[in-house]
Protein backbone atom coordinates (compact mmCIF):
# COMPACT_ATOMS: atom_id res chain seq x y z
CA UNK A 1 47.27 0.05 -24.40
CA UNK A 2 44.81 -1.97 -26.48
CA UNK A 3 41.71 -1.17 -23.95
CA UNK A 4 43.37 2.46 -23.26
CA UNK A 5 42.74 3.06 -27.14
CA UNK A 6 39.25 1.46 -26.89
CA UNK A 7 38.22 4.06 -24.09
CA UNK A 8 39.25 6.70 -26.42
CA UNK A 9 37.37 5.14 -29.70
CA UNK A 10 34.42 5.48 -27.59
CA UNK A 11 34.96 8.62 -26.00
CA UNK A 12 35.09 10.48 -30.00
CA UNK A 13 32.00 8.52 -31.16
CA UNK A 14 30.37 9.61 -28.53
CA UNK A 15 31.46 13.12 -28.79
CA UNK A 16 30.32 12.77 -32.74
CA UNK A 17 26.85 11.72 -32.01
CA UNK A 18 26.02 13.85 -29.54
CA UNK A 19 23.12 16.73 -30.35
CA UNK A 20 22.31 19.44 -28.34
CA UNK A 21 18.81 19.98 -26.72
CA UNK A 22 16.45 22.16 -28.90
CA UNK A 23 16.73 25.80 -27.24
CA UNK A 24 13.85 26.09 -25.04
CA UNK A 25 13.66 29.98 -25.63
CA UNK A 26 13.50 30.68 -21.99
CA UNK A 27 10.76 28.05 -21.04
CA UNK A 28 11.08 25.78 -18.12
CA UNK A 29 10.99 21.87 -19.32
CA UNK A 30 7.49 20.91 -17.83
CA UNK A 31 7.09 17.78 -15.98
CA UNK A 32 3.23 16.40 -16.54
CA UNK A 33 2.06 14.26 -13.92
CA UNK A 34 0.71 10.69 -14.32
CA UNK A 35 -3.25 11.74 -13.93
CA UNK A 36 -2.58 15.11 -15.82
CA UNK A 37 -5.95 16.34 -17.28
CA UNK A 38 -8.18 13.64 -15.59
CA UNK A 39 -11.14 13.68 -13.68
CA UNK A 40 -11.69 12.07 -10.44
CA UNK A 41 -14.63 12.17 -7.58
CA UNK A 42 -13.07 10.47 -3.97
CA UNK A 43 -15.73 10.05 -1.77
CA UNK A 44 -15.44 10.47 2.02
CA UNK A 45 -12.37 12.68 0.76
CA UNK A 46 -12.76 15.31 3.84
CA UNK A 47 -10.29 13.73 6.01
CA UNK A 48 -8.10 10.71 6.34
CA UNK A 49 -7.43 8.18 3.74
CA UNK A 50 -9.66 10.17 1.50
CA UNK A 51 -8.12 13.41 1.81
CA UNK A 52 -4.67 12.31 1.54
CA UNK A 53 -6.08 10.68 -1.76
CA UNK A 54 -7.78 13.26 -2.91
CA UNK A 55 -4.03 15.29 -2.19
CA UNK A 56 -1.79 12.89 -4.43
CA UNK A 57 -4.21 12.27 -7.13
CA UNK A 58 -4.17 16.37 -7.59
CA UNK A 59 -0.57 16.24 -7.22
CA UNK A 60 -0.34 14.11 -10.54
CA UNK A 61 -2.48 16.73 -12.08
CA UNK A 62 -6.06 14.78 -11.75
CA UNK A 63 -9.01 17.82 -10.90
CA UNK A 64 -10.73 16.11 -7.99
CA UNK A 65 -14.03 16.13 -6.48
CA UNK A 66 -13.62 16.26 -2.64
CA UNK A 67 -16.83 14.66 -1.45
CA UNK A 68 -18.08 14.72 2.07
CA UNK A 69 -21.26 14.28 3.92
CA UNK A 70 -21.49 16.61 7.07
CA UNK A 71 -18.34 17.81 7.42
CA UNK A 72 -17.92 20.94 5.34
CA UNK A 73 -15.05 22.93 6.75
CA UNK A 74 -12.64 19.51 6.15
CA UNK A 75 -13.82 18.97 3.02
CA UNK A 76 -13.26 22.47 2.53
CA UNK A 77 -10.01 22.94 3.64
CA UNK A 78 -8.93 19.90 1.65
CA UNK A 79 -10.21 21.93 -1.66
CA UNK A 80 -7.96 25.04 -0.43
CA UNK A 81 -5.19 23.16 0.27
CA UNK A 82 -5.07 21.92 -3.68
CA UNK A 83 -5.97 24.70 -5.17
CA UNK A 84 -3.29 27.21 -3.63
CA UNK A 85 -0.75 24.42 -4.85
CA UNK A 86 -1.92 25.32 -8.35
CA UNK A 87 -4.68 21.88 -9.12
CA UNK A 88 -8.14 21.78 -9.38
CA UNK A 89 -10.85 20.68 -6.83
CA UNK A 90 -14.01 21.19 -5.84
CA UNK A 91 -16.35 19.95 -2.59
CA UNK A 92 -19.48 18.67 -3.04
CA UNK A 93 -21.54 17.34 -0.77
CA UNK A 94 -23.69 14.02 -0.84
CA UNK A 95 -24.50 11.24 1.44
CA UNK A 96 -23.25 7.92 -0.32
CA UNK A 97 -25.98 5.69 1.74
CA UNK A 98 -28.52 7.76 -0.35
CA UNK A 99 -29.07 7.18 -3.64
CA UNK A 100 -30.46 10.35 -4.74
CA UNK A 101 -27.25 11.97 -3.42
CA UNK A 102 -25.04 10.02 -5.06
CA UNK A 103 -26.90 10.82 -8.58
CA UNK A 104 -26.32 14.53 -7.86
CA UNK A 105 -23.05 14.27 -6.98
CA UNK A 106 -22.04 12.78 -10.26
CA UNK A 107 -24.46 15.55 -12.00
CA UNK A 108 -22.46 18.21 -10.14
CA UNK A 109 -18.89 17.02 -11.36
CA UNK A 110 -19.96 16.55 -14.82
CA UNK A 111 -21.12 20.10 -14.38
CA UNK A 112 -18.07 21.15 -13.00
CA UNK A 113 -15.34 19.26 -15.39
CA UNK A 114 -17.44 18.08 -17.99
CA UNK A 115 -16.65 14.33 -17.75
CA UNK A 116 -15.10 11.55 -15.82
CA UNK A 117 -12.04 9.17 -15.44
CA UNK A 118 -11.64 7.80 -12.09
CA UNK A 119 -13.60 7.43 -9.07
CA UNK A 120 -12.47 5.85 -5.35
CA UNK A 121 -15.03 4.38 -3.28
CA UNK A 122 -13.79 6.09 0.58
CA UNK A 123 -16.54 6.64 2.20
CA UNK A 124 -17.67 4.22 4.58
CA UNK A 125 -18.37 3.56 7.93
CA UNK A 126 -17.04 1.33 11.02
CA UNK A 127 -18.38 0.58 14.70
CA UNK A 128 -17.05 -2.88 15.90
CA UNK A 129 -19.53 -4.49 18.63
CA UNK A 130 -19.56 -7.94 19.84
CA UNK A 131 -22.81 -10.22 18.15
CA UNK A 132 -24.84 -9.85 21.07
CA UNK A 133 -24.78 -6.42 20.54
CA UNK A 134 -25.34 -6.55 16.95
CA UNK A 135 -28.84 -5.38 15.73
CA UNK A 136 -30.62 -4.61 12.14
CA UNK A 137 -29.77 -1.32 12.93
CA UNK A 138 -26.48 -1.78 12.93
CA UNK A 139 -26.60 -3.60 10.25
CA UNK A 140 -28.40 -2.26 7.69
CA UNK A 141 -26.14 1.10 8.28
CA UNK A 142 -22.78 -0.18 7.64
CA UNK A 143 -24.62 -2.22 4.59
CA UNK A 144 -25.85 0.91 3.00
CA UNK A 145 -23.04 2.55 2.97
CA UNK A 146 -19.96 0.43 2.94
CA UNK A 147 -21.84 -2.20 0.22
CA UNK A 148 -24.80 -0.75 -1.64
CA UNK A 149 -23.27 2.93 -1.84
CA UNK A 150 -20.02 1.22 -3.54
CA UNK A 151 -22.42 -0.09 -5.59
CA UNK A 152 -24.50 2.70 -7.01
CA UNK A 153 -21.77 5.08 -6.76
CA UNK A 154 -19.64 2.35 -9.49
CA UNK A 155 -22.84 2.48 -11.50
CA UNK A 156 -22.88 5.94 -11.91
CA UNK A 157 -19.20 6.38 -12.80
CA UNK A 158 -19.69 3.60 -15.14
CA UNK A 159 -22.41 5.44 -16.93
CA UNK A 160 -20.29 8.65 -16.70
CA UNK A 161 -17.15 7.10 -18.14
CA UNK A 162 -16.34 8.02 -21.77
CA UNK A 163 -15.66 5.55 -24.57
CA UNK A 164 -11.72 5.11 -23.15
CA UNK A 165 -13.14 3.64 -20.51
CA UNK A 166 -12.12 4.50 -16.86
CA UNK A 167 -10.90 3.61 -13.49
CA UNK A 168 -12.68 2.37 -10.60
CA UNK A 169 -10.99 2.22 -6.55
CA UNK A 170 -12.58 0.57 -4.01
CA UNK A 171 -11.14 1.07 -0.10
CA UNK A 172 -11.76 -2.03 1.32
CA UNK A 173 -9.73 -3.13 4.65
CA UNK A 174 -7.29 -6.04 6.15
CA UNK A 175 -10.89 -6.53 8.42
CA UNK A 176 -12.02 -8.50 4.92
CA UNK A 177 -9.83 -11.26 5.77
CA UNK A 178 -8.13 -10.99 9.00
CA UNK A 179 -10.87 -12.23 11.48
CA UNK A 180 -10.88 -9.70 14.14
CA UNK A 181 -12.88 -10.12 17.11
CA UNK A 182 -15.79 -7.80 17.11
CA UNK A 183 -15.97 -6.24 13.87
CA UNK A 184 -18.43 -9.17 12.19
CA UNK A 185 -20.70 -6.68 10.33
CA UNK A 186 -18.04 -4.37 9.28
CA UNK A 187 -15.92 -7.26 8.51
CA UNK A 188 -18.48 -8.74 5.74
CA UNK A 189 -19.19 -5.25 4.36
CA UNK A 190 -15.26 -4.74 3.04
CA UNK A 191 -15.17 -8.97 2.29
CA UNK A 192 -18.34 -7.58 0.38
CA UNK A 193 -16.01 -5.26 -1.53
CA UNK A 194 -13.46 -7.64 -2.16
CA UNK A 195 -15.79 -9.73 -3.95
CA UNK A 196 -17.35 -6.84 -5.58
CA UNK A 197 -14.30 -6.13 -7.05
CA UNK A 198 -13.80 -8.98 -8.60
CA UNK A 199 -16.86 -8.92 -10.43
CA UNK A 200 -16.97 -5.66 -11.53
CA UNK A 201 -13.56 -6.22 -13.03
CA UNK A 202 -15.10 -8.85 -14.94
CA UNK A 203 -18.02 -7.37 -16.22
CA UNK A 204 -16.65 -4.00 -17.16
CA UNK A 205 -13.23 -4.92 -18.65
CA UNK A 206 -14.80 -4.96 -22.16
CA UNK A 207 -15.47 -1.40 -21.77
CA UNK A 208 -12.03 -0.26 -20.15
CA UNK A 209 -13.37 0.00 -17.17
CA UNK A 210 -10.71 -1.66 -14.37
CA UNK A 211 -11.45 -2.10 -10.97
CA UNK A 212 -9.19 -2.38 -8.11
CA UNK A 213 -9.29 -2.58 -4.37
CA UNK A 214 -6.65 -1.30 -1.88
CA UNK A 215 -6.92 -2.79 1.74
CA UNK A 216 -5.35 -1.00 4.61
CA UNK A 217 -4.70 -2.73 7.72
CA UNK A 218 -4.25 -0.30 10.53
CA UNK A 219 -3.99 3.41 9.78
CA UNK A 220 -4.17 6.22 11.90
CA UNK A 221 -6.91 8.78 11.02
CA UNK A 222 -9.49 10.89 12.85
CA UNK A 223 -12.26 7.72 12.64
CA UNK A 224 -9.46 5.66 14.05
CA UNK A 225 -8.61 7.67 16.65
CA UNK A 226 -12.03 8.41 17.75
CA UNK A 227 -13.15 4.51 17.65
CA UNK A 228 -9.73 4.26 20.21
CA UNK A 229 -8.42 1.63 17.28
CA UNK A 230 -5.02 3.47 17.81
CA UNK A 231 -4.20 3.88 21.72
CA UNK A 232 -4.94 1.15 24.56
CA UNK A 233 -5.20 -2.18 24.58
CA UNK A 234 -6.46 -3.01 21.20
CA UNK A 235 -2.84 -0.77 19.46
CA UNK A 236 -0.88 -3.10 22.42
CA UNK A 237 -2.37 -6.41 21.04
CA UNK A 238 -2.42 -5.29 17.48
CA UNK A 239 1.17 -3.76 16.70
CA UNK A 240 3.06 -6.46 17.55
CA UNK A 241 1.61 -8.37 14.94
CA UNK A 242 2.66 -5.98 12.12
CA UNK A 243 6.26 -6.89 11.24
CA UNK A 244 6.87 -3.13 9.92
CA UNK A 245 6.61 -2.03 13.31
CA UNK A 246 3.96 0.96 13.39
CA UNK A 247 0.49 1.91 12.45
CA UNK A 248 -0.06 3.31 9.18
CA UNK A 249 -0.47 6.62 8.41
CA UNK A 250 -2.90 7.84 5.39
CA UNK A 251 -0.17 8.69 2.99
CA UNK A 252 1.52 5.52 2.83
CA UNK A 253 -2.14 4.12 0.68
CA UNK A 254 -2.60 7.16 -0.90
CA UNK A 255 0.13 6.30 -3.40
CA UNK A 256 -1.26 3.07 -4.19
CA UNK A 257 -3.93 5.04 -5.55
CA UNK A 258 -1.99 6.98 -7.89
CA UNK A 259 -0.54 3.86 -9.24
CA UNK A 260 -3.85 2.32 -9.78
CA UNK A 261 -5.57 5.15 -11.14
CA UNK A 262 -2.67 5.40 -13.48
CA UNK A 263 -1.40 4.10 -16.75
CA UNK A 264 1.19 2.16 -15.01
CA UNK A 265 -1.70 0.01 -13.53
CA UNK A 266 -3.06 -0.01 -17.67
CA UNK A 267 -3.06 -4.16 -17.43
CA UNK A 268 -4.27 -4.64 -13.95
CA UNK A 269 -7.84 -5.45 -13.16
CA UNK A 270 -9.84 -7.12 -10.53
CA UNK A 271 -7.02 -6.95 -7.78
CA UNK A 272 -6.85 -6.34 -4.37
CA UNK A 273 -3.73 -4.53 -2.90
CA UNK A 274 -2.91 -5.06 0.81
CA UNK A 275 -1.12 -2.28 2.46
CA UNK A 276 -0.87 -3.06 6.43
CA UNK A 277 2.89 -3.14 7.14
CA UNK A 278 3.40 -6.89 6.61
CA UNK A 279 0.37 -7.75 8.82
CA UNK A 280 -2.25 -10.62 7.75
């Protein structure tokens, strides 16, 4: 009897404290989303992990830039997609291995939104060839692009950034670390990354400015496909190694994006995120 009364003590405070919700006069509640009213450029955003980015951060309410280098129609399609959802995008187009581009494609979204808040380094390139078929060629083009366009594109944002400061996301790979036969050049251009991340995080945490990196291990996009990374015997030696059991697709990282380009990532700097289904 003694808890019996108890239950119904509780039950008539509860009833005497209870307030209704302020009439809402016919208006939905509206749910804003974590990157509502940000500003975000995702290079390499026409397809792939880039696209699917460039998808979620939207999602949140973020107005993205969708930037591509030759392939217009994707890029396109990925603004269309966004836009008849209700968000904001726009394509632009610029070559991240050239410098000029990449100061006109930061002109362009300042144009377009007026300012900036987050940028992720996509773009990027990957041929794997044994060393004796490695040349400067080779070299120098996954260098430009992969290394010194991370570079100068981060400078840019970092000049672009207001006085809160801003978010920086560099797509790096499992290749950093993992040691896979074949892929020496494109292997130190994302350990590259890695380490760039570090030090950016470093030097521009005094302004606001974090810097993250997310590193996919295998994931199943157009590039992927093309290179044969996802069929043969390279997915036969490679899946068993990934306790999760599968290849990754681009929306399982795209999330980690949101998270990092987000408030709830407000005290995390200079990190690397691995998202490969378990595999090292």
């Amino acid at each position: 009897m003694i808890l019996n009364d108890r239950r119904v003590l509780l039950a008539v405070q509860a009833a005497e404290s209870w307030q209704p919700r302020p009439a809402s006069q016919g208006k939905e509640d509206v749910v804003m989303g974590k990157l509502e009213g940000k500003i975000a450029i995702i290079t390499g955003a026409s397809k792939g992990i880039g696209a699917s980015i460039a998808r979620h951060l939207a999602a949140e309410g973020a107005a993205v830039v969708v930037n591509y280098a030759s392939s217009k129609d994707d890029a396109e399609r990925v603004v269309s997609e966004i836009t008849s959802k209700g968000g904001r995008a726009i394509a632009v187009q610029a070559n991240l291995g050239q410098p000029s581009d990449i100061e006109r494609l930061f002109a362009e979204t300042a144009r377009a939104f007026g300012r900036l808040d987050i940028l992720v380094n996509n773009a990027g390139v990957y041929e794997w060839l044994p060393l004796e078929q490695v040349t400067e060629k080779h070299f120098h083009r996954h260098f430009d692009l992969n290394v010194l366009g991370v570079l100068l594109a981060s400078k840019e944002a970092a000049k672009h950034f207001g006085t809160g400061g801003g978010v920086i996301i560099n797509i790096s790979s499992l290749a950093s670390t993992a040691g896979l036969a074949g892929s020496s050049v494109y292997s130190a251009t994302k350990a590259a990354v890695d380490s760039i991340t570090r030090t950016l995080a470093a030097e521009l945490g005094s302004r606001n400015i974090r810097v993250n990196a997310i590193n996919p291990g295998v994931v199943e996009t157009e590039g992927s496909r093309a290179g044969g990374f996802i069929e043969g015997d390279f997915l036969k030696e490679i899946q068993p190694r990934i306790p999760l059991g599968r290849i990754g697709q681009p929306q399982d990282i795209a999330p980690a994006a949101v998270f990092l380009a987000s408030d709830d990532a407000a005290w995390m700097t200079g990190e690397t995120l691995l998202i490969s289904g378990g595999m090292r």
